[in-house]
Structures are given as C-alpha cells and as structure tokens.
N, C-alpha and C. Protein backbone atom coordinates (compact mmCIF):
# COMPACT_ATOMS: atom_id res chain seq x y z
N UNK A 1 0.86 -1.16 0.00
CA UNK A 1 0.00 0.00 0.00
C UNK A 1 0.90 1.21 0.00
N UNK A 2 0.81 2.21 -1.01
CA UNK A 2 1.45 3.13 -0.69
C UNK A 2 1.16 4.19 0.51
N UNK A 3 1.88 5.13 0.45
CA UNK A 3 1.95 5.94 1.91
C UNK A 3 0.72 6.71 1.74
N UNK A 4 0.56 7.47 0.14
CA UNK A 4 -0.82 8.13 0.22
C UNK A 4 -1.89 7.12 0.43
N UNK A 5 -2.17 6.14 -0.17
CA UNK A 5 -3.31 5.32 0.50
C UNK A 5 -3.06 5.00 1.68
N UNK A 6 -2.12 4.58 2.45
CA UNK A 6 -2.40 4.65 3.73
C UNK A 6 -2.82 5.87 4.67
N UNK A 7 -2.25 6.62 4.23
CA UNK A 7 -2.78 8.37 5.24
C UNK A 7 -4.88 8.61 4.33
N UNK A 8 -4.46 7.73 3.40
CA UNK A 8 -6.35 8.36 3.11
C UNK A 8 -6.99 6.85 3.82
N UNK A 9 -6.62 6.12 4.21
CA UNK A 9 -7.10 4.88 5.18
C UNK A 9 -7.78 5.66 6.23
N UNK A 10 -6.29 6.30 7.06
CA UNK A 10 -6.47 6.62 8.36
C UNK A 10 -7.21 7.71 8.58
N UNK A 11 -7.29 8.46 7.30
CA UNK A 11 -8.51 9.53 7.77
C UNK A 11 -9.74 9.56 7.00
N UNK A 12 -10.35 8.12 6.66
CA UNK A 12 -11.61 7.83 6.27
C UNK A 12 -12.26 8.26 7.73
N UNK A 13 -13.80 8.78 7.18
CA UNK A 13 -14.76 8.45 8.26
C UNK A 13 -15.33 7.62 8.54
N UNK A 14 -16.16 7.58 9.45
CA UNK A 14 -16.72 6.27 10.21
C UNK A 14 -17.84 6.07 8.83
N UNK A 15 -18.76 6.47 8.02
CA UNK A 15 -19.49 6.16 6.85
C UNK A 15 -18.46 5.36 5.74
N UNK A 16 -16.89 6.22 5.87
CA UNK A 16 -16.06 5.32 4.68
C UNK A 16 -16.60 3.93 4.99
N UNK A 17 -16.04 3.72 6.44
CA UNK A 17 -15.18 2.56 6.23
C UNK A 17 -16.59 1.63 7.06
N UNK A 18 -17.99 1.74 7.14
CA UNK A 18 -18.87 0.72 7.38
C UNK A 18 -19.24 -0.02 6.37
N UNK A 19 -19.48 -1.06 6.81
CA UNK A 19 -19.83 -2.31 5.89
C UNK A 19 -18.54 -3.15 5.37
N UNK A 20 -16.98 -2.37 5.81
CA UNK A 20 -15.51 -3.05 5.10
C UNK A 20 -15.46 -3.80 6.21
N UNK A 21 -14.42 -4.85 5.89
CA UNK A 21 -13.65 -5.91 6.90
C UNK A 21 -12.25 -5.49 6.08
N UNK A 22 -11.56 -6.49 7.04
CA UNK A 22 -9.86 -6.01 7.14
C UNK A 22 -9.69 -7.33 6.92
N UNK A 23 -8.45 -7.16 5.45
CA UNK A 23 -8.06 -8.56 5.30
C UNK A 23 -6.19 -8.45 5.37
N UNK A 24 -6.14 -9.29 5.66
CA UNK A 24 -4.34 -9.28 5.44
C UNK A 24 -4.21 -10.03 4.21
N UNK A 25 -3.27 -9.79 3.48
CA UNK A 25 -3.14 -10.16 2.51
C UNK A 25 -1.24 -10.69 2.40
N UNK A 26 -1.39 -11.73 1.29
CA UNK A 26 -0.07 -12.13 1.11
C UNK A 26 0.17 -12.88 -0.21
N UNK A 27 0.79 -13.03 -0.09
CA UNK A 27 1.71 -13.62 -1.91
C UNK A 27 1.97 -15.03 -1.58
N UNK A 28 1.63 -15.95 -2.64
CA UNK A 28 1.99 -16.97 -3.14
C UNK A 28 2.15 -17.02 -4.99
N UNK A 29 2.93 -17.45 -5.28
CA UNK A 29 3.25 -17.37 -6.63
C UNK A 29 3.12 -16.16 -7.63
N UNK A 30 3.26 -15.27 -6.83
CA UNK A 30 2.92 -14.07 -7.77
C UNK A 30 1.40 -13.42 -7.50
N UNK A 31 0.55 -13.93 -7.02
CA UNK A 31 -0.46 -13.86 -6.90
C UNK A 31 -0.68 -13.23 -5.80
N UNK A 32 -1.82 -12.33 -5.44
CA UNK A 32 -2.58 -11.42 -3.90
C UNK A 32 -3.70 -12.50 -3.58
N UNK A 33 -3.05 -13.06 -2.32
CA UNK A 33 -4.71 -13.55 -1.61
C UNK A 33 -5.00 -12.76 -0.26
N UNK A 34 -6.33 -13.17 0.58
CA UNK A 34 -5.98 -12.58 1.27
C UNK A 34 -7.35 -13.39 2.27
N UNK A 35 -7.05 -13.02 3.52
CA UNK A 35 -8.29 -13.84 4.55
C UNK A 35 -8.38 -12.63 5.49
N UNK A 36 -9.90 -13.12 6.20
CA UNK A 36 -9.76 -12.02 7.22
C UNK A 36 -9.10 -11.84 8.46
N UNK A 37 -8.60 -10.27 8.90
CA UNK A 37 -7.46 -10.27 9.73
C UNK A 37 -7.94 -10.81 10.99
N UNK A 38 -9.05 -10.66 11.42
CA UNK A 38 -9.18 -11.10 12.96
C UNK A 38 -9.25 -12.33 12.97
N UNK A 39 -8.77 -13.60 11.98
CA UNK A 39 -8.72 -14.44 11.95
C UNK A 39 -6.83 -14.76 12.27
N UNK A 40 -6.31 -13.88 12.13
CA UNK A 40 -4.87 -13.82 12.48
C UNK A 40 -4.28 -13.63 13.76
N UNK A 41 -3.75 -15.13 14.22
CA UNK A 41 -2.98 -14.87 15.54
C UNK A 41 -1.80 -14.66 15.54
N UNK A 42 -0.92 -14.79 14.58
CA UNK A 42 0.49 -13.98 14.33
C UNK A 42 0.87 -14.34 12.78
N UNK A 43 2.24 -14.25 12.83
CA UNK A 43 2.94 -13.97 11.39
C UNK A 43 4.05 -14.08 12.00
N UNK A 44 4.64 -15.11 11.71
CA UNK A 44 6.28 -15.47 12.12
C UNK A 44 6.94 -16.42 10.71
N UNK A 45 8.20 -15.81 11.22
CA UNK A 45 9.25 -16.47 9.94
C UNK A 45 9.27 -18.04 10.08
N UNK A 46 9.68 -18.42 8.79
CA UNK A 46 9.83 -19.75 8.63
C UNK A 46 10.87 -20.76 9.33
N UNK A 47 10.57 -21.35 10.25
CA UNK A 47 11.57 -22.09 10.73
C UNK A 47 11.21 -24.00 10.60
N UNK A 48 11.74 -24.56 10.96
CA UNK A 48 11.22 -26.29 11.05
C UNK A 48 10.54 -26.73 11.11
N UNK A 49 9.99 -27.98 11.15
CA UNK A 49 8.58 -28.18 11.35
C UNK A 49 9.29 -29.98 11.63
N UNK A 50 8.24 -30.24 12.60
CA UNK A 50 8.45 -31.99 12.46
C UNK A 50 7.06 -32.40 11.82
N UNK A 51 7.68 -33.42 10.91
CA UNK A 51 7.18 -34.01 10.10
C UNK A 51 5.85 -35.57 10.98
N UNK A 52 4.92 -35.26 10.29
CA UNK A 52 4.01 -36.34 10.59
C UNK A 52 4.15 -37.17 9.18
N UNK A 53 3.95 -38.82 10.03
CA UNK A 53 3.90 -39.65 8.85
C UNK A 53 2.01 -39.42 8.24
N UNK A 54 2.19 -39.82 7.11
CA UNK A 54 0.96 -40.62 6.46
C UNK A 54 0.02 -39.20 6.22
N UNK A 55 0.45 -38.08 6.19
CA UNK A 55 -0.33 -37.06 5.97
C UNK A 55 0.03 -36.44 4.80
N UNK A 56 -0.94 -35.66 3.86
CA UNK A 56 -1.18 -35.44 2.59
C UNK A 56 0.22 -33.96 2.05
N UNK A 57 0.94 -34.45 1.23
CA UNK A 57 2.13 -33.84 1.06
C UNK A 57 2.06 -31.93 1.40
N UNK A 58 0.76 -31.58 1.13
CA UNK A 58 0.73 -30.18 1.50
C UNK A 58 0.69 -29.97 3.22
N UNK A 59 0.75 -30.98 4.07
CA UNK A 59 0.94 -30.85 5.40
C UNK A 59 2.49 -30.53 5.72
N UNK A 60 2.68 -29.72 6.16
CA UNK A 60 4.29 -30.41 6.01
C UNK A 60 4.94 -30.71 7.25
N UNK A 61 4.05 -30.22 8.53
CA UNK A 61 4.10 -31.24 9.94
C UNK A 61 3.77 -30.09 10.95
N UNK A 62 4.30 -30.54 12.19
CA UNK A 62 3.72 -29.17 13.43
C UNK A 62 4.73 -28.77 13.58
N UNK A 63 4.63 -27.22 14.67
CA UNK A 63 5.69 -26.57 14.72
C UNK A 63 4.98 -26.61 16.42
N UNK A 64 5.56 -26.09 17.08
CA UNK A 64 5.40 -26.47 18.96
C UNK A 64 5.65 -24.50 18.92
N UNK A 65 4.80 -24.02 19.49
CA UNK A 65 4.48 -22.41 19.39
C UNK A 65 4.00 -21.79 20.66
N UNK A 66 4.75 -21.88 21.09
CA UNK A 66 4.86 -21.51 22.80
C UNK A 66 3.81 -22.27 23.28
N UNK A 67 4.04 -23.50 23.32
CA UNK A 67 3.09 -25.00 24.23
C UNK A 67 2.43 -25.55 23.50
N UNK A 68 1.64 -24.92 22.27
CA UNK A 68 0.72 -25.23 21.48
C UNK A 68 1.11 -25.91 20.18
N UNK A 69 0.94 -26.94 19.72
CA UNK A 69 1.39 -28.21 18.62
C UNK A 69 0.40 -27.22 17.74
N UNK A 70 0.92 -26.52 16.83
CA UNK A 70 0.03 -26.12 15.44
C UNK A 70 0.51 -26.79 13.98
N UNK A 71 -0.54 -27.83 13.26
CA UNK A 71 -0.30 -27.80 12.27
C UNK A 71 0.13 -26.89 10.90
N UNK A 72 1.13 -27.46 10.27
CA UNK A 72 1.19 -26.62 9.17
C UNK A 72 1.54 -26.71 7.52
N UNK A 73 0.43 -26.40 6.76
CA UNK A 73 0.39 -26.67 5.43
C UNK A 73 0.96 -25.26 4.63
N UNK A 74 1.72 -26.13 3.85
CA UNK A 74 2.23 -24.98 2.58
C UNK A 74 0.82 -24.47 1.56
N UNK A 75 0.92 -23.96 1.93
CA UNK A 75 -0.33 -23.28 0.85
C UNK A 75 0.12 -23.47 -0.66
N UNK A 76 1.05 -22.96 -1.60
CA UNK A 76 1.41 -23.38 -2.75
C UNK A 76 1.14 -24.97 -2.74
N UNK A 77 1.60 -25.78 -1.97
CA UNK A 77 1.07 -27.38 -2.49
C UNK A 77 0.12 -27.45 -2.27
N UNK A 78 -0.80 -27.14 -1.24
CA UNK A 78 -2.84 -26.84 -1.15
C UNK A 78 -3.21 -26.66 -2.52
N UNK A 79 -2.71 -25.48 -2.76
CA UNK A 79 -2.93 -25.07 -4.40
C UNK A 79 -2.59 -25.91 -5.37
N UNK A 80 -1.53 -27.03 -5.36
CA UNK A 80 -1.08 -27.45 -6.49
C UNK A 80 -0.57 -26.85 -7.48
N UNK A 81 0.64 -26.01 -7.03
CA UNK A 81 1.27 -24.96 -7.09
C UNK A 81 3.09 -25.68 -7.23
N UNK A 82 3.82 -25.32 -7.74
CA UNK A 82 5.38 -25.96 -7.37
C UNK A 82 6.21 -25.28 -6.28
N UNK A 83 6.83 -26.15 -6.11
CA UNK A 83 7.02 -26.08 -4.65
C UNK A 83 8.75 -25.53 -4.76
N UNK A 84 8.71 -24.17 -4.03
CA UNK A 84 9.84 -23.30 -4.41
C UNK A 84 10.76 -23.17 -2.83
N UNK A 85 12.36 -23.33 -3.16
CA UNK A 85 13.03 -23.02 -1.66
C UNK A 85 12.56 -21.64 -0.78
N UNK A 86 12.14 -22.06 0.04
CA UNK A 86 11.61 -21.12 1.15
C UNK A 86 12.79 -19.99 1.71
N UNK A 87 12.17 -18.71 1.38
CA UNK A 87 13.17 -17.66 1.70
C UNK A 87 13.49 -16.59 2.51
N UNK A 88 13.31 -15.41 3.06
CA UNK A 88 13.81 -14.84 4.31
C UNK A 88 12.41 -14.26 3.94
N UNK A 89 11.40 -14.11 3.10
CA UNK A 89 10.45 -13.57 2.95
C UNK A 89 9.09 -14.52 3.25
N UNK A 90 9.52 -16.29 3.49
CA UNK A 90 8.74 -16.52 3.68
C UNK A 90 8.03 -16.68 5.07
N UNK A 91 7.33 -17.00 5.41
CA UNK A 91 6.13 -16.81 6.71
C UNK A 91 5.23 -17.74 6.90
N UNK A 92 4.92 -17.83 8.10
CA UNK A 92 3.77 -18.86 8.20
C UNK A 92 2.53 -17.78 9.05
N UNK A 93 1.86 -17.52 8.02
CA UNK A 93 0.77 -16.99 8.90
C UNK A 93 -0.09 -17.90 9.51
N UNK A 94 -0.42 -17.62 11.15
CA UNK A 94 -1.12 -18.51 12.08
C UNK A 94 -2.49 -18.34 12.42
N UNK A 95 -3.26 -18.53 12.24
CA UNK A 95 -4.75 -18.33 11.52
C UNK A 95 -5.51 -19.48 12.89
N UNK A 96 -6.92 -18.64 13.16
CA UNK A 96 -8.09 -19.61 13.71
C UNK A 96 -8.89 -19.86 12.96
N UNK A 97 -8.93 -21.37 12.15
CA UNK A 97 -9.90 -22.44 11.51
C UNK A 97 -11.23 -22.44 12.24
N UNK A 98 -12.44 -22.74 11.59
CA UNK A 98 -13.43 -23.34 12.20
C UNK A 98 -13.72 -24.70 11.01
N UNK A 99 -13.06 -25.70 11.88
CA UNK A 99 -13.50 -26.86 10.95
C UNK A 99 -13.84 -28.22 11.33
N UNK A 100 -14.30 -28.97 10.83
CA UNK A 100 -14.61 -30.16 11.87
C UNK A 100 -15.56 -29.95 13.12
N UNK A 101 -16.54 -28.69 13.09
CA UNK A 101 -17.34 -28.74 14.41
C UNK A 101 -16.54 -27.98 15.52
N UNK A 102 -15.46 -27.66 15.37
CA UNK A 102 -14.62 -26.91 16.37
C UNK A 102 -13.38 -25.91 15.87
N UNK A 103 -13.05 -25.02 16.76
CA UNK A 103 -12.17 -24.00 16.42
C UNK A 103 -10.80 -24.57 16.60
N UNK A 104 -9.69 -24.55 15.76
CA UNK A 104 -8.50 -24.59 15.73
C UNK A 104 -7.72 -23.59 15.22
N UNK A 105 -6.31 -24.18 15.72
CA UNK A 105 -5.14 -22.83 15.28
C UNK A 105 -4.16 -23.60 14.42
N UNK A 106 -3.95 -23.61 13.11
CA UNK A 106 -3.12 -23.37 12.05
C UNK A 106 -2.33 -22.65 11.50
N UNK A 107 -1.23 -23.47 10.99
CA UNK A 107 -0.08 -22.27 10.47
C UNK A 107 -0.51 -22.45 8.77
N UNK A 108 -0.32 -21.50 8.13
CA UNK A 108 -0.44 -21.69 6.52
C UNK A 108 0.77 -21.08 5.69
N UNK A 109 2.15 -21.52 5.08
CA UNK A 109 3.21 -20.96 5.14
C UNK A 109 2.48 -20.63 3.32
N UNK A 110 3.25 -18.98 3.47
CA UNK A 110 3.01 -18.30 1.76
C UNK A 110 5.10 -17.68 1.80
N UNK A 111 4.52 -17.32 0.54
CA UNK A 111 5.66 -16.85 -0.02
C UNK A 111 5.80 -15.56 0.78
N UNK A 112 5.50 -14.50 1.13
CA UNK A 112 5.21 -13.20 1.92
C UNK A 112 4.38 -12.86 2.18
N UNK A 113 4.06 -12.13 3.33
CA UNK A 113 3.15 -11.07 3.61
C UNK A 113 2.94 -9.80 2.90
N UNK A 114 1.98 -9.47 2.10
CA UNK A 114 1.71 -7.94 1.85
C UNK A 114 1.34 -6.93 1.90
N UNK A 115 -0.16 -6.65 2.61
CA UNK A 115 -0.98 -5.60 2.81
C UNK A 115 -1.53 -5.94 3.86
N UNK A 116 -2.28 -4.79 4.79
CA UNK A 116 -3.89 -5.04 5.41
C UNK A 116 -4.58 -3.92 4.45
N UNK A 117 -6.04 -4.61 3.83
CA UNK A 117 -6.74 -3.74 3.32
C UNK A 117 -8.04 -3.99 3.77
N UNK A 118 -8.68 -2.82 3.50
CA UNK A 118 -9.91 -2.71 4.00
C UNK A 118 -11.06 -2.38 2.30
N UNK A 119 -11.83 -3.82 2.63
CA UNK A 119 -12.12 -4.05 1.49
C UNK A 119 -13.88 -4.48 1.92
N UNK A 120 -14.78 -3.33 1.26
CA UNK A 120 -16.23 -2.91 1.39
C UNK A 120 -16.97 -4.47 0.52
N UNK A 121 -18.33 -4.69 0.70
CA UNK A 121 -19.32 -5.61 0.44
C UNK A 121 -18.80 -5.20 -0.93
N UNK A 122 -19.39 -3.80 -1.47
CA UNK A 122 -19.55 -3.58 -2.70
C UNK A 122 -18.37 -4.51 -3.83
N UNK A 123 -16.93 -4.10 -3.05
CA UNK A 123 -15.91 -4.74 -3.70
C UNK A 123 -16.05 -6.13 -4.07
N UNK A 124 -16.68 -7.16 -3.34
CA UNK A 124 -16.77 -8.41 -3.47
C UNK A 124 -16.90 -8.64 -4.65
N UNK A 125 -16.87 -9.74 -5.28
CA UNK A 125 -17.12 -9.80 -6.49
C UNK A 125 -17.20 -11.97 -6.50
N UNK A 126 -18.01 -12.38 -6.73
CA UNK A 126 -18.06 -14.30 -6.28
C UNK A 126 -17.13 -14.57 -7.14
N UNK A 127 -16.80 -15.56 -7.08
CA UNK A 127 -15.84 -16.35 -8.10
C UNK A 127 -16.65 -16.92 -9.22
N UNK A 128 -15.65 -17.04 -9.78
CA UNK A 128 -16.35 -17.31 -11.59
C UNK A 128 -16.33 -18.97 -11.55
N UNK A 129 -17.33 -19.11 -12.15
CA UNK A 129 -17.90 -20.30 -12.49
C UNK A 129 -17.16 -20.80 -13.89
N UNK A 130 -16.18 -21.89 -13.36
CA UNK A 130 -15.36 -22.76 -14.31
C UNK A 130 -15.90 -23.65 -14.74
N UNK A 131 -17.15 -24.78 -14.04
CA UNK A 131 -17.90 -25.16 -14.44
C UNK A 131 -17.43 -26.25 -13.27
N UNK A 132 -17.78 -27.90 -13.69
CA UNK A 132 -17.14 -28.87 -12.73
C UNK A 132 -15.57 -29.11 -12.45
N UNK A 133 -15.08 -28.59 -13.71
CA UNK A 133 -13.41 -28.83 -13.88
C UNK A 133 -12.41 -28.13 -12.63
N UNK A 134 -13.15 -27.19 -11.87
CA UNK A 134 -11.93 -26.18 -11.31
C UNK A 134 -12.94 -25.73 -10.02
N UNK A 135 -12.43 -26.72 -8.62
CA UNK A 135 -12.76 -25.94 -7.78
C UNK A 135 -12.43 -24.59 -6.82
N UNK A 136 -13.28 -23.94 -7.11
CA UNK A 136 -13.74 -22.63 -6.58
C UNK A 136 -14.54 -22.39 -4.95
N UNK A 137 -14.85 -23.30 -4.26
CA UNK A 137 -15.61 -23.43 -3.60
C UNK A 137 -14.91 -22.75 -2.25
N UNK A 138 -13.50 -23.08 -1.85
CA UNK A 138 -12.94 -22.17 -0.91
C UNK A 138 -12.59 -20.95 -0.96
N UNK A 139 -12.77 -20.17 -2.01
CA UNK A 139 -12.65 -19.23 -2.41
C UNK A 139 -13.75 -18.19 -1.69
N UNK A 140 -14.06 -16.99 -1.03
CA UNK A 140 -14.72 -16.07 -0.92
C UNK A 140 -15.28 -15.31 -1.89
N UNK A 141 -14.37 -15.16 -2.62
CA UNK A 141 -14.99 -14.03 -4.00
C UNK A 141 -13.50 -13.28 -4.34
N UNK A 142 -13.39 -12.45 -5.19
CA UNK A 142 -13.08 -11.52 -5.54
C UNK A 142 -13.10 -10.40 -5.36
N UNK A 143 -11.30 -9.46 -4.48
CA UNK A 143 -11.46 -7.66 -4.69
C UNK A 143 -10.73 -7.47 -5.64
N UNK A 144 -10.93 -6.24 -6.45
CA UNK A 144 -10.31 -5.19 -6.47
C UNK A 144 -10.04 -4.15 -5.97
N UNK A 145 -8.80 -4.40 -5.70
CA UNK A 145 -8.14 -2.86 -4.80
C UNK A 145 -6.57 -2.29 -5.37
N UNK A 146 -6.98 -1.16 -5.54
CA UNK A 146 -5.90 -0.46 -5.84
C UNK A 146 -5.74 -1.01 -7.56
N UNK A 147 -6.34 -1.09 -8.16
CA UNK A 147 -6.10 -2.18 -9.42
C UNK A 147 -5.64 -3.48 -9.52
N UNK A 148 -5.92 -3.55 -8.62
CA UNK A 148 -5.38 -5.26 -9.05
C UNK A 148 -6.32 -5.98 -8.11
N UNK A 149 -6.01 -7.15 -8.50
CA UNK A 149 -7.58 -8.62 -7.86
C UNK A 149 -6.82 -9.02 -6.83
N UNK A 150 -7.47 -9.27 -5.49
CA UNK A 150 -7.20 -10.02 -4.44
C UNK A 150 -8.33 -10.72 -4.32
N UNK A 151 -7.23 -12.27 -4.45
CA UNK A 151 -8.24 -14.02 -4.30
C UNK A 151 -8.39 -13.72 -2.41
N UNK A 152 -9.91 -13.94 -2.23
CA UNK A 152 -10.28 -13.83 -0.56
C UNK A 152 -10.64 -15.20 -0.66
N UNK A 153 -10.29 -16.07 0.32
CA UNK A 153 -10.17 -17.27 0.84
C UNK A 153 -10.94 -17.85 1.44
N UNK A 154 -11.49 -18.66 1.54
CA UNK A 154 -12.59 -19.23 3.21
C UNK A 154 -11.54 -20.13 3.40
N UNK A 155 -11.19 -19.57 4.47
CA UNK A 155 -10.17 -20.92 5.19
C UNK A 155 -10.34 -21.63 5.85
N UNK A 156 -11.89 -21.56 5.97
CA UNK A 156 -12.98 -22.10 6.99
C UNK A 156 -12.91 -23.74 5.95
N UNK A 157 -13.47 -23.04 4.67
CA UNK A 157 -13.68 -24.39 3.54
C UNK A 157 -12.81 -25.08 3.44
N UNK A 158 -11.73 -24.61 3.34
CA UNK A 158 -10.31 -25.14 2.83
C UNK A 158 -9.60 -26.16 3.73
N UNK A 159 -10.39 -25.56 5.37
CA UNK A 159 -8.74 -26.83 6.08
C UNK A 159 -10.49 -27.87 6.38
N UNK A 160 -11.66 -27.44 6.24
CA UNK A 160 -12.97 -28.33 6.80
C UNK A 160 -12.54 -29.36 5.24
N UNK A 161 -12.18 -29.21 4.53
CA UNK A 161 -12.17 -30.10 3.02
C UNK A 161 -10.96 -31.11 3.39
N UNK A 162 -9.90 -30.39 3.82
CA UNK A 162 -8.93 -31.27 4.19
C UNK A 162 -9.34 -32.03 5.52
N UNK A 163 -10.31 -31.77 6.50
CA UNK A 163 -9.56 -32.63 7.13
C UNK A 163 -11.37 -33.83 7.06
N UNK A 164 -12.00 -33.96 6.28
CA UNK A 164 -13.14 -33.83 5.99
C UNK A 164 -12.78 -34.90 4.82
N UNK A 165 -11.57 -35.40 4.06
CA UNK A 165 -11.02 -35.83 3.13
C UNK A 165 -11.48 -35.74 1.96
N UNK A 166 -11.46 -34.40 1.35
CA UNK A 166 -11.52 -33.53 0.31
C UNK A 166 -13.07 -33.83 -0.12
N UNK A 167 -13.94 -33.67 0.94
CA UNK A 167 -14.79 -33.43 0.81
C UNK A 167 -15.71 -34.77 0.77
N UNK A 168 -15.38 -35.53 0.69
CA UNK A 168 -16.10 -37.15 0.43
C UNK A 168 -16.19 -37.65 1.91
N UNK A 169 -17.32 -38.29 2.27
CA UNK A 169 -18.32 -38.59 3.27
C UNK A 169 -17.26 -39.48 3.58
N UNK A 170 -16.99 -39.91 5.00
CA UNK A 170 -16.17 -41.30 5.25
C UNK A 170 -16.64 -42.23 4.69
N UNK A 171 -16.08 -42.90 4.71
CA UNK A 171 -16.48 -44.53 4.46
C UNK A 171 -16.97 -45.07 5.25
N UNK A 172 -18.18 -45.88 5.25
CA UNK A 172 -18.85 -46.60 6.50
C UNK A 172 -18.33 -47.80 7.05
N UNK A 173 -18.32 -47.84 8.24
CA UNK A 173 -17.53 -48.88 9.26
C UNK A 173 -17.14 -50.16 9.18
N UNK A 174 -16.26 -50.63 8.92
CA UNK A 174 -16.40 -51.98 8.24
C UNK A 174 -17.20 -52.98 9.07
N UNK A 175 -18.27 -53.97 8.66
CA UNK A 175 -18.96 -54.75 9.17
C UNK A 175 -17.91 -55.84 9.63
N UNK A 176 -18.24 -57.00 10.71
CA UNK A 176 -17.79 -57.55 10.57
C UNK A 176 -18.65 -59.02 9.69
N UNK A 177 -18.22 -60.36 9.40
CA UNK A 177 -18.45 -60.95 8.45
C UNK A 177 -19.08 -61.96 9.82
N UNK A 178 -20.46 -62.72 9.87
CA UNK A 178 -20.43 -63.37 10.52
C UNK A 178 -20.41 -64.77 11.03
N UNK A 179 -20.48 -65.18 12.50
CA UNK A 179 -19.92 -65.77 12.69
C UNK A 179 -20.16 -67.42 12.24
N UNK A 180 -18.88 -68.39 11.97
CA UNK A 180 -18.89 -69.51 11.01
C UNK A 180 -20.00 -70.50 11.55
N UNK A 181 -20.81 -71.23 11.37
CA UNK A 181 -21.72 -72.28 12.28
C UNK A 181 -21.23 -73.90 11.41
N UNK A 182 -20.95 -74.49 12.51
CA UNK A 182 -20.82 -75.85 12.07
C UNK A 182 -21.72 -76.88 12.13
C-alpha cells in the first residue's frame, strides 16, 4: 500500500469505512490472496517443522508455538502450485480455523506477507464459475483494490475439506463378516 493510501485509510470516516472488513493479505506465486485479519494470531518467519507420517504432502508437519502443537500446510502445495526453496520472505501466517465442528489454530506458510486492506461488500465480487473442472468453492470471492484482484479465501472451507477428506463422506464402518456355524 502506498503511503498516500495509507494516510487516506487513516482519515476515512466512520461512513467510509462501514460495511468493510480487514483482510491481510499475502503472496503466493505471484499472486494477492488474502483472509480475514481477525482471523490472524500472528505472522512469524519460517523455521522447522516436524514431520508427521501418512499425511497429505501439503501438510508439512507441526511446529510447537509456545506450548501449542500447530499444524502446518504450505499453501502453494494446497494449491497445487510448485514447490519453491523457502526464503527470508517466507512466513507462516497462524490463523483460527473453524472446521470439523470446532475451532483450531493453524499455520499456513506463503511466499510473503503484503498488505492489510480494508475491502467494502460492494468490492466483493463471487468467483467465476469454471464449471465442474476447477474448484472454486474455498474461495470467498473476488477484490479489487488499488487495481489489481485479491483471491479472498474461506479458510474455513479449505482446512474443513482437508480434514473432511476432500470433501467425500467417510467410508462406513467396516462390518464384521459373521460368525462360522458348524
């Protein structure tokens, strides 16, 4: 954001800025996404992670965050995106999920952090209908700000799909087969 849009931020009136939410926004592949900020419990640099077995390659394991075991997925592999060496710019933003019936805390590592913007109903814009080929469904919609498109996220959809196994009902319980009579 430049400096003049930020000084015309701070002296919107209370009419500007009703009906906006505040999103933070960040970069993956070139691209602006962005989720909402009060969904943000920090933004810390990239460090280790231990690895869990048997979990889906965009997991890439927990990080231990002052007591608290938070999972954490690369967002570029979520996306199906290629998977680039992680750099002094990258971050794991730490986000509260509502998924599975309950609230959790997740890390989601992007390429950088970029903006907070404050982005009105009007701006919304739904996502475009690709048809069955290309899901859209975690997606919020579409801003424009400042000229250019920021992808808004439900990250609500996104980690409830993952852990929900991409969306397909479990499998029902295996019966057992019964018992032999002689």
């Amino acid at each position: 954001m430049t400096s003049a849009a930020y000084a015309g931020t701070l002296t919107q009136s209370a009419d500007d800025t009703e009906g906006k939410e505040q999103y933070l926004s960040f970069i993956i592949a070139n691209e602006e996404y962005a989720v909402e900020i009060l969904r943000v419990q920090e933004i810390k640099g990239w460090d280790s992670v231990t690895e869990i077995p048997n979990t889906p390659p965009y997991v890439l394991g927990v990080m231990n965050m002052r007591g608290t075991i938070v999972p954490i997925i690369d967002l570029r592999l979520r996306f199906g995106l290629k998977t680039v060496e992680y750099k002094s710019t990258t971050v794991v933003i730490v986000l509260k999920v509502h998924a599975g019936g309950r609230e959790r805390v997740m890390g989601f590592v992007v390429d950088a952090v970029s903006d907070v913007y404050d982005i009105g109903r009007a701006q919304h814009k739904p996502p475009p209908d690709f048809g069955t080929a290309v899901e859209t469904r975690f997606l919020r919609g579409l801003a424009t700000v400042e000229d250019k498109m920021i992808i808004l996220i439900d990250i609500d959809y996104l980690v409830d799909v993952d852990l929900l196994g991409a969306g397909v009902a479990p499998p029902p319980a295996p019966t057992l087969a019964p018992p032999l009579v002689a």
